[in-house]
Protein backbone atom coordinates (compact mmCIF):
# COMPACT_ATOMS: atom_id res chain seq x y z
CA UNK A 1 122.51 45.82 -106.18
CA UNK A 2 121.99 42.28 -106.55
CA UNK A 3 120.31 40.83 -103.23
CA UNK A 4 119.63 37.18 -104.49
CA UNK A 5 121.08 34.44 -102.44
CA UNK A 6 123.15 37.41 -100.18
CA UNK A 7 122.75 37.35 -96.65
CA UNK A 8 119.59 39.74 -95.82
CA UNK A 9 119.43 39.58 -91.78
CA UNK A 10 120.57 37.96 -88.62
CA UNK A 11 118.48 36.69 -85.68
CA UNK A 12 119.55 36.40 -81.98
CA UNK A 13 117.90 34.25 -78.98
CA UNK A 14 118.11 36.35 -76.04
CA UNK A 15 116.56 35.35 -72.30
CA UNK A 16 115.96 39.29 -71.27
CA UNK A 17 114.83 40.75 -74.15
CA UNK A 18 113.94 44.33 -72.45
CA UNK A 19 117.66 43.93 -71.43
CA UNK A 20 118.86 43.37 -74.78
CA UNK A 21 116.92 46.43 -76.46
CA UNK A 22 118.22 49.00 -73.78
CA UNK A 23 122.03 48.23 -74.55
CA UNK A 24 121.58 48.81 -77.74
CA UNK A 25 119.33 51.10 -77.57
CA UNK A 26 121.89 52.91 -75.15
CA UNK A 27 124.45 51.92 -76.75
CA UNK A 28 124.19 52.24 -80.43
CA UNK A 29 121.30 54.43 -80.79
CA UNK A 30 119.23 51.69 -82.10
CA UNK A 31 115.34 51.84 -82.29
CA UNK A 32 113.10 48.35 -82.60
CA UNK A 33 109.65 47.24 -83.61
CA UNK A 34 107.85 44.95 -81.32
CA UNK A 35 106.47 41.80 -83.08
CA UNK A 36 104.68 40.14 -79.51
CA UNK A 37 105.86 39.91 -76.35
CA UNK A 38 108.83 37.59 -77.50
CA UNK A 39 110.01 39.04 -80.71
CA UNK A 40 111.67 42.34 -81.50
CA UNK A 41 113.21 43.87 -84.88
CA UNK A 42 115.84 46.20 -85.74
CA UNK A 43 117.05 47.77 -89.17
CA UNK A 44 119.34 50.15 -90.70
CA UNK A 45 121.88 49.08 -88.60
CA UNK A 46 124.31 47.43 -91.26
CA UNK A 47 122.47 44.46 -91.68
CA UNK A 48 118.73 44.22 -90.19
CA UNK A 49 117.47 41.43 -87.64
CA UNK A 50 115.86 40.38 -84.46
CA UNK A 51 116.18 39.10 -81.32
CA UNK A 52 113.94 36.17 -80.17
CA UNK A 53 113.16 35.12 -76.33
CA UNK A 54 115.49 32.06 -75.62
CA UNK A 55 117.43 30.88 -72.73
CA UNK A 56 120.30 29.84 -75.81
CA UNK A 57 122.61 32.97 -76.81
CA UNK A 58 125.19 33.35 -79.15
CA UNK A 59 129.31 32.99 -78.40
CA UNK A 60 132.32 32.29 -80.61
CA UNK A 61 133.50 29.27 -77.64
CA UNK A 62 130.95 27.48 -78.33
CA UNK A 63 130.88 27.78 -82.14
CA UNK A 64 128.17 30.57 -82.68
CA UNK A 65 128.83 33.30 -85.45
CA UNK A 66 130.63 36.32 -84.15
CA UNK A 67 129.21 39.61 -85.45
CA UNK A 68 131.83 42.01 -86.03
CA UNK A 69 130.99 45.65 -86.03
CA UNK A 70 133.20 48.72 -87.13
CA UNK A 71 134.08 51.43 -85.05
CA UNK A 72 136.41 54.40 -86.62
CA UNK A 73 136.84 55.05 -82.78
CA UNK A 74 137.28 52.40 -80.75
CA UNK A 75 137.94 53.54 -77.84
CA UNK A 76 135.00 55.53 -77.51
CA UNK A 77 132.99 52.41 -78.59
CA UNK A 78 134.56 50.53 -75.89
CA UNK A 79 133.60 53.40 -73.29
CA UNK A 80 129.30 53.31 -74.74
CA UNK A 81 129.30 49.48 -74.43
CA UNK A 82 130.80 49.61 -70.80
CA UNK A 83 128.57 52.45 -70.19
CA UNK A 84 125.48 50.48 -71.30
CA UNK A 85 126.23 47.77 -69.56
CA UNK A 86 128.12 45.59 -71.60
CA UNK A 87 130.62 43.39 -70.25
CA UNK A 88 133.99 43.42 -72.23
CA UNK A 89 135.01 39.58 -72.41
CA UNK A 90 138.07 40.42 -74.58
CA UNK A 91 139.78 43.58 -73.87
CA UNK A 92 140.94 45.52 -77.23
CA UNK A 93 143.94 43.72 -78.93
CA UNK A 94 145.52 43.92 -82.36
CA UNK A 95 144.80 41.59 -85.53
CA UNK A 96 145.97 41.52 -88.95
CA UNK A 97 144.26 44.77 -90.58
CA UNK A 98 143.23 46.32 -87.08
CA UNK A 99 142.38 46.33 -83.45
CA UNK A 100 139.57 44.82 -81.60
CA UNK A 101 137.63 44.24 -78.74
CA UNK A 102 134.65 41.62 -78.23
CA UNK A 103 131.58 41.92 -75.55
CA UNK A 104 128.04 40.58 -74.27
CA UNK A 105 125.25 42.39 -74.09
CA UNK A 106 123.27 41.73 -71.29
CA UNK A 107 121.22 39.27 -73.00
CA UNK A 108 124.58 37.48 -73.17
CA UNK A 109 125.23 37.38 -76.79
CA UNK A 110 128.39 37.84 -77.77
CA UNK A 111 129.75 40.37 -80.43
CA UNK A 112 133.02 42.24 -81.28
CA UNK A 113 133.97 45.61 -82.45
CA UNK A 114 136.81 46.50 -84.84
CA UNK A 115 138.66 49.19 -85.99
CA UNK A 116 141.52 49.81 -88.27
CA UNK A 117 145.27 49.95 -86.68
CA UNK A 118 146.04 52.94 -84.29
């Protein structure tokens, strides 16, 4: 596989960074390595990244890049994210190709989950 000029990872500003890695943690099963006290790093997880401390956080109103991930149940996705204490800012609807929900983390990032039609 060809990984020149592709994107390679994804970085998020997050306020509550403890908050943050125990959604996803709780949510996805995610594990992170700590890089400082404002800094930490996740991989295998489709594409790797990080979240940095900042009071700025991504959204799709205000022009950020919405991170879309896939769910072959979403329903059950939507139950974990509640669960970990994500807050569902658009409730599942349909879309060309599928169905969809979008949340924020606690951090207040926002990102969506798809799936394919019902």
């Amino acid at each position: 596989m060809n990984l020149h000029e592709k994107i390679n990872y994804v970085e998020f500003g997050s306020p509550d960074l403890a908050a943050t890695r125990a959604f996803f943690e709780a949510a996805f099963g995610w594990t992170f390595a700590d890089y400082g006290p404002d800094y930490i790093a996740f991989s295998n997880e489709g594409l790797d990244g990080g979240f940095f401390r900042s009071p700025l956080v991504s959204s799709s109103d205000r022009g950020g890049a919405l991170v879309v991930f896939y769910s072959a149940a979403l329903d059950d996705t939507l139950a974990k994210v509640s669960a970990a204490g994500g807050r569902i800012v658009k409730p599942v609807f349909p879309f060309p190709g599928g169905r969809r929900f979008h949340f924020t983390e606690p951090g207040g990032n926002e990102f969506a989950v798809w799936s394919d039609p019902a």
